[in-house]
Protein backbone atom coordinates (compact mmCIF):
# COMPACT_ATOMS: atom_id res chain seq x y z
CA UNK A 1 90.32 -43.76 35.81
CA UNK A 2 93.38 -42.72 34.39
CA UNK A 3 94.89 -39.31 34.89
CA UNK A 4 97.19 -37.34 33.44
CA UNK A 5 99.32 -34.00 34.07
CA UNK A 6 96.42 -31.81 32.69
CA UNK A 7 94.09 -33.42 34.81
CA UNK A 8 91.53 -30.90 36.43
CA UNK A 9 90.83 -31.21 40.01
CA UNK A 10 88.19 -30.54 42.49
CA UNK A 11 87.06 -31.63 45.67
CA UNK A 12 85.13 -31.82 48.68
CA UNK A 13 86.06 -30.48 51.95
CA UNK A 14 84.79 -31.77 55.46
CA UNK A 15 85.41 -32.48 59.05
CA UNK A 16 85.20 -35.42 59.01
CA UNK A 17 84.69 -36.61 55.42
CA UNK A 18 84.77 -40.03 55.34
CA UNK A 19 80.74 -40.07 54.93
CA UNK A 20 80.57 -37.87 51.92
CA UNK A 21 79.04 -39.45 48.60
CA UNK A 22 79.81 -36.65 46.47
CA UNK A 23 83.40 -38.12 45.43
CA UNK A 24 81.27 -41.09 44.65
CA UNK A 25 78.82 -39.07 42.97
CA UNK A 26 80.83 -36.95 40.52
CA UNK A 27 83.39 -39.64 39.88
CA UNK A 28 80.42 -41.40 38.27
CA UNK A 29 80.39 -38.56 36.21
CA UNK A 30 84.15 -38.27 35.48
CA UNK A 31 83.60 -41.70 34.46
CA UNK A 32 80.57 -41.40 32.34
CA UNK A 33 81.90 -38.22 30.49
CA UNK A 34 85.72 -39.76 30.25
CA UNK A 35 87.30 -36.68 31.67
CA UNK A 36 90.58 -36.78 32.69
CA UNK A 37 90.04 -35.03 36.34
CA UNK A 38 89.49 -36.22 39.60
CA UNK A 39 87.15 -35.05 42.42
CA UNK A 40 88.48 -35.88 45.54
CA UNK A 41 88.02 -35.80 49.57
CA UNK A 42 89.71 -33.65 51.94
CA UNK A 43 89.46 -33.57 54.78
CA UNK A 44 90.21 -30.28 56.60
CA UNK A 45 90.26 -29.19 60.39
CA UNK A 46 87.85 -26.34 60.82
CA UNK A 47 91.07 -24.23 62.13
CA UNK A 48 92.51 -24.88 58.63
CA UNK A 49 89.65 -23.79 56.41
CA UNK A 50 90.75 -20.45 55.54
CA UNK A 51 94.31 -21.75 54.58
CA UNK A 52 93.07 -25.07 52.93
CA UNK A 53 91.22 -22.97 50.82
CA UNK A 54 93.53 -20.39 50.22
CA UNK A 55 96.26 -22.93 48.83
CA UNK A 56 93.72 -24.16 46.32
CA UNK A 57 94.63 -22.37 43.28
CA UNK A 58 98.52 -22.57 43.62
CA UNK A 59 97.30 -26.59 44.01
CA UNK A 60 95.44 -26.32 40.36
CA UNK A 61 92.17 -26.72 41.77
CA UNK A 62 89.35 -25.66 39.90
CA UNK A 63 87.22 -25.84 42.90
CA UNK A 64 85.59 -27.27 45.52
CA UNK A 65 82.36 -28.40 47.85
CA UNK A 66 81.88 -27.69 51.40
CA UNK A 67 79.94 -29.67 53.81
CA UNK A 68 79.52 -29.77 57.52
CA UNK A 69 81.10 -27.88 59.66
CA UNK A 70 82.59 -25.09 57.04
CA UNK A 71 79.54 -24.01 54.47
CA UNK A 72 79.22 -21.24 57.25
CA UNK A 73 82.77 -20.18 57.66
CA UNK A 74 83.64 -20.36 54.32
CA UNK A 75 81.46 -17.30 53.40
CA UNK A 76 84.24 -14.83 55.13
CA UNK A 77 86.88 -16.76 53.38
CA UNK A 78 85.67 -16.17 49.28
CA UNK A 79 86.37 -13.22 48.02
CA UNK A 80 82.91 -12.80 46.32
CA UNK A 81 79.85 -14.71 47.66
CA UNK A 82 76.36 -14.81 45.73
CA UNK A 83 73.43 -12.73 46.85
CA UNK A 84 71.04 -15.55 47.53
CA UNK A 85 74.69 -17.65 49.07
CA UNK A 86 75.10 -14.47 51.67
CA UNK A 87 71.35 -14.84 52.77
CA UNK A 88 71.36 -17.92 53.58
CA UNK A 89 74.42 -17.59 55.14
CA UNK A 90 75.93 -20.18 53.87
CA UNK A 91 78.46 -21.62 50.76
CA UNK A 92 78.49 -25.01 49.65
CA UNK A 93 80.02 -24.38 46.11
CA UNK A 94 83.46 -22.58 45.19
CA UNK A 95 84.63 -21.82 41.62
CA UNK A 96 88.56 -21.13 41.26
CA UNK A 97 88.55 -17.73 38.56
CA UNK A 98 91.45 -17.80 36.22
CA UNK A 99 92.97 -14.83 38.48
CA UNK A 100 92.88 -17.11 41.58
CA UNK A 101 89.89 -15.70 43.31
CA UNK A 102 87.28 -17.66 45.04
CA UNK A 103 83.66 -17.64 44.29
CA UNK A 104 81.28 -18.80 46.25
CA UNK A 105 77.51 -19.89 45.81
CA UNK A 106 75.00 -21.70 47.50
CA UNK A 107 73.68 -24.99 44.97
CA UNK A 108 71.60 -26.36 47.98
CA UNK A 109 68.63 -24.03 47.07
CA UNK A 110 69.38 -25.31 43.19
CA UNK A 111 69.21 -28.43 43.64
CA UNK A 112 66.26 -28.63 46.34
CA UNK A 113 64.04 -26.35 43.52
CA UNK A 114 65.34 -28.80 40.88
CA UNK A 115 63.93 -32.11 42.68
CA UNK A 116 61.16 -30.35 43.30
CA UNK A 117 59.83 -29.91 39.95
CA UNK A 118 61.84 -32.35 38.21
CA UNK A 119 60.23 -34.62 40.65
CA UNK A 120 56.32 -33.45 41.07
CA UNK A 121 56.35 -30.62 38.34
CA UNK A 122 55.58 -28.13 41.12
CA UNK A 123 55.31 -24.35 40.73
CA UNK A 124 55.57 -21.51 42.95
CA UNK A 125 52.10 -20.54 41.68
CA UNK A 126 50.42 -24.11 42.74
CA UNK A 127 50.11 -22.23 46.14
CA UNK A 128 50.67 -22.09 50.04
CA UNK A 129 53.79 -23.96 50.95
CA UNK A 130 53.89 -25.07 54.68
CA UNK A 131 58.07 -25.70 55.98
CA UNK A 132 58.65 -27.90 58.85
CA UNK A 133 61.42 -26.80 61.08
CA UNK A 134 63.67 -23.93 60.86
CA UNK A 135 67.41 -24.65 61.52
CA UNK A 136 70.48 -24.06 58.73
CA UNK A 137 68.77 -26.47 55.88
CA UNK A 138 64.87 -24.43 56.57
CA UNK A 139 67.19 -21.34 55.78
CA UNK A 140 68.30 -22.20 52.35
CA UNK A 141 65.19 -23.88 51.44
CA UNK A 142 62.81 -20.73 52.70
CA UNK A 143 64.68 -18.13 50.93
CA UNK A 144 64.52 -20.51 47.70
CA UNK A 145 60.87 -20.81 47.70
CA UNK A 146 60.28 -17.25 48.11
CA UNK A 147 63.04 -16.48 45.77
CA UNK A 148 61.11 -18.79 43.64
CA UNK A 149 58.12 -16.49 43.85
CA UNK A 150 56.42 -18.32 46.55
CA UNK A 151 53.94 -15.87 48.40
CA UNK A 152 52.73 -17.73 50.97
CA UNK A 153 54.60 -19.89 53.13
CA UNK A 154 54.25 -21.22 56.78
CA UNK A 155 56.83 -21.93 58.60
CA UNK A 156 56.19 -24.67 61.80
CA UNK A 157 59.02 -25.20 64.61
CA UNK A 158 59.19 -27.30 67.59
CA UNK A 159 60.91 -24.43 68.97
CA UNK A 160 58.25 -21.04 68.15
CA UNK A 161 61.02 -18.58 68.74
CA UNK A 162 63.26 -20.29 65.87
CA UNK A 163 60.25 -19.86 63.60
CA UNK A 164 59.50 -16.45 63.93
CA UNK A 165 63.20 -15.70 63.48
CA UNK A 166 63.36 -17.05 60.07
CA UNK A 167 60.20 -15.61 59.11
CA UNK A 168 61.47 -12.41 60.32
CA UNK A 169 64.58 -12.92 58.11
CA UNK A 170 62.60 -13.60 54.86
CA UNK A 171 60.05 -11.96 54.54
CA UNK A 172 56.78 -13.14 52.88
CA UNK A 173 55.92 -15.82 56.13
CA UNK A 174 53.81 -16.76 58.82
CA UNK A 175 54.40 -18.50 61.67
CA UNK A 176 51.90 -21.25 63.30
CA UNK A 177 52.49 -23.13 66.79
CA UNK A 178 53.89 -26.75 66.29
CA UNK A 179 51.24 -28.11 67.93
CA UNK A 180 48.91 -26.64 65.44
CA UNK A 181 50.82 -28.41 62.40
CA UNK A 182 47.96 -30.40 61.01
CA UNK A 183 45.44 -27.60 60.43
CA UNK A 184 48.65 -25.78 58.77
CA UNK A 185 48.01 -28.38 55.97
CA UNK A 186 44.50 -26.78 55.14
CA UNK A 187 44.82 -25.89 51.72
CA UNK A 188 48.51 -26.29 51.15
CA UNK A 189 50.09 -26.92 47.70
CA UNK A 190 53.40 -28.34 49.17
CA UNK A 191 54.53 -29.86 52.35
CA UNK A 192 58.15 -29.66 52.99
CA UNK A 193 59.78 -31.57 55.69
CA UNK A 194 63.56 -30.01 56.72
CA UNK A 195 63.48 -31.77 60.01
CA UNK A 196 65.35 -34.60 60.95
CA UNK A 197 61.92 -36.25 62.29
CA UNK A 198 61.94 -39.52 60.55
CA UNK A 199 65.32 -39.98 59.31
CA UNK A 200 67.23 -43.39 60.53
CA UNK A 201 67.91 -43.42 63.87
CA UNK A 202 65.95 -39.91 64.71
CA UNK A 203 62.08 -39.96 66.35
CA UNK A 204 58.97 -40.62 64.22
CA UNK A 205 57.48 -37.04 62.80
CA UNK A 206 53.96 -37.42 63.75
CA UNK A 207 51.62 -35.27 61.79
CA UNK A 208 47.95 -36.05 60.55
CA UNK A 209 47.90 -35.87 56.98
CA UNK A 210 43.77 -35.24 56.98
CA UNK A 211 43.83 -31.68 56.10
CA UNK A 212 46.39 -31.90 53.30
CA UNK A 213 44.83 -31.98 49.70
CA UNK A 214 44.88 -35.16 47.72
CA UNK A 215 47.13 -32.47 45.21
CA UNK A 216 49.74 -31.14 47.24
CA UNK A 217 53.37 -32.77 46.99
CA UNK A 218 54.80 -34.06 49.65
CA UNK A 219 59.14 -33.42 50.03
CA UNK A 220 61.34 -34.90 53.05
CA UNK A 221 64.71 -33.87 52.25
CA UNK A 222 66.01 -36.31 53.69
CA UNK A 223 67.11 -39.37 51.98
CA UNK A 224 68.02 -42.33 54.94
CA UNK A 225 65.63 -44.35 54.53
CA UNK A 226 64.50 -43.26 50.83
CA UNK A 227 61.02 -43.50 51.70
CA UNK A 228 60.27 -41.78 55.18
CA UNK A 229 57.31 -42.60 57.15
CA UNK A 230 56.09 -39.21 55.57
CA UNK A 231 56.45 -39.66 52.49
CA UNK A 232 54.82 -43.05 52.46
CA UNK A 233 51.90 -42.14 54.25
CA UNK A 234 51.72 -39.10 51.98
CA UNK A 235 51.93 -41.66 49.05
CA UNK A 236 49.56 -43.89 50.45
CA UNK A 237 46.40 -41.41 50.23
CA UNK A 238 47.55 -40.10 46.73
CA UNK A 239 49.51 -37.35 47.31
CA UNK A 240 52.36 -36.76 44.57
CA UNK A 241 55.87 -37.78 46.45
CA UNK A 242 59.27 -36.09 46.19
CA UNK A 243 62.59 -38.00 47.95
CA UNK A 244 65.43 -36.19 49.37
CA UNK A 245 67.81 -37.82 46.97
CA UNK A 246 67.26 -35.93 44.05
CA UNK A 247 68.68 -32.40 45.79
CA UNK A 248 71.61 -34.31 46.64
CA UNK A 249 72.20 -35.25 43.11
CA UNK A 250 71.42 -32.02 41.33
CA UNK A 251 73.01 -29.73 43.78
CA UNK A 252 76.13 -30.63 42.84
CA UNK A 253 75.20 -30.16 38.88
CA UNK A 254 76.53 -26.59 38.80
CA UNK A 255 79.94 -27.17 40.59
CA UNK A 256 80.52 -29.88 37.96
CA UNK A 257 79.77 -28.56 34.90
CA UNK A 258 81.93 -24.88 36.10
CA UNK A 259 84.84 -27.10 37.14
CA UNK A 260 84.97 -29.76 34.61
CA UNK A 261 83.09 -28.25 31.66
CA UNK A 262 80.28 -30.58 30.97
CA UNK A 263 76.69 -30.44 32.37
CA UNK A 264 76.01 -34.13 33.68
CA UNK A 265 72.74 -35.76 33.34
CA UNK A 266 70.72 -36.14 36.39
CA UNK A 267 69.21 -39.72 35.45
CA UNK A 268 67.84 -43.12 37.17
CA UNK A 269 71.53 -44.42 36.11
CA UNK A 270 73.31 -42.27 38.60
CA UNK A 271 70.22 -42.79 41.45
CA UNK A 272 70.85 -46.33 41.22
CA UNK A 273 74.19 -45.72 41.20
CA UNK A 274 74.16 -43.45 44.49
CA UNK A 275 71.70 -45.88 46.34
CA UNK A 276 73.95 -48.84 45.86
CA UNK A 277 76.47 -46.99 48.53
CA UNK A 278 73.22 -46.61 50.53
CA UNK A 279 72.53 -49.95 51.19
């Protein structure tokens, strides 16, 4: 990579940051594309947020990402924030205007629809969808099914109260006890997992697959290990399967092509790519 004085910039900002893939990810991209820009780390204090991003534009940024702990914050901090971004209550995407101001959206629900039926050629219209869990990640993902044009979806939490919350919040859900998670299945078009049940290092997700049709895909979103213990039991007994790597890569399409002008290919090059660093 070579740079010059026109280079355009962008970034990622974290606390830490140190386990981000997306500079790996879009440098790939920079690469591919032979853009003279960079897409760097930063790694910024939560106390700092507001001013870190504030300084951007007199920096030359065209932008930036936000992961954990600011996607929250950083909602008070743009001056304009997406409709779908403000429900969910959370930005992961800013956009530098010409005029300095920050706009923010929300690519998570993008990217997570993308996989989806890039992945398993789902459609809202397949049918019940039934959401495990109901933290920060169920958020995005429940209002971008229904968004979607998803009219029936069931929403499952260890904790009920959480549940019935987000249900509450949006709209067009039901809530059934955790314990009753396997009859939930009956007649389901989609199982989503948004827990961390399964993911390396975190306890096994147990959940009887029986009442599931042989049809309906099955999406972890996580992507440590690739395959969960979900996803290959789902795979086992036929059931179309959907990784969690894919929302990683395609959520960060639109950020890419606003801030460096071309719209990169979401491809088996770059997953192959991207897994090598997961090894």
């Amino acid at each position: 990579m070579i740079l010059t004085g026109s280079a355009k910039l962008a970034g990622v900002m974290g606390w830490p940051i140190g386990h981000s893939r997306s500079p790996r990810l879009h440098g790939h991209w920079l690469d591919r594309h032979g853009i003279d820009g960079a897409y760097v780390p930063l790694a910024v204090a939560p106390e700092n947020l507001g001013t870190a991003l504030r300084a951007l534009p007199a920096l030359g940024f065209r932008g930036v990402n936000l992961t954990l702990p600011h996607k929250e914050a950083a909602v008070a901090v743009c001056d304009d924030v997406t409709d779908q971004a403000r429900r969910i209550g959370a930005v992961n995407t800013i956009v530098i205007g010409d005029d300095g101001r920050l706009h923010g959206s929300n690519t998570d629900a993008f990217g997570f629809l993308e996989n989806l039926t890039q992945g398993s050629g789902w459609r809202a219209a397949d049918g019940p969808v039934v959401l495990l869990g109901a933290g920060g990640a169920a958020r995005g993902l429940a209002i971008a099914l229904v968004d979607a044009g998803v009219t029936e979806l069931r929403v499952l939490n260890r904790t009920r109260a959480r549940a019935e919350t987000l249900a509450a919040d949006i709209g067009p859900a039901t809530v059934a006890a955790w314990e009753d998670r396997a009859d939930a299945l009956d007649g389901a078009a989609l199982l989503v997992n948004s827990t961390t049940l399964g993911m390396t290092g975190q306890p096994p997700l147990d959940l009887d697959l029986s009442r599931l049709p042989t049809g309906a895909v099955v999406n972890d979103i996580v992507y440590a290990p690739l395959e969960t213990p979900l996803l290959a039991d789902a795979r086992a007994r036929g059931n179309p399967v959907v990784d969690g790597l894919g929302m990683l890569l395609y959520q960060a399409q639109p950020g890419f092509k606003a801030w460096f002008g071309v719209k990169p290919a979401v491809d088996a090059a770059l997953r192959d790519f991207v897994l090598a660093d997961l090894d």
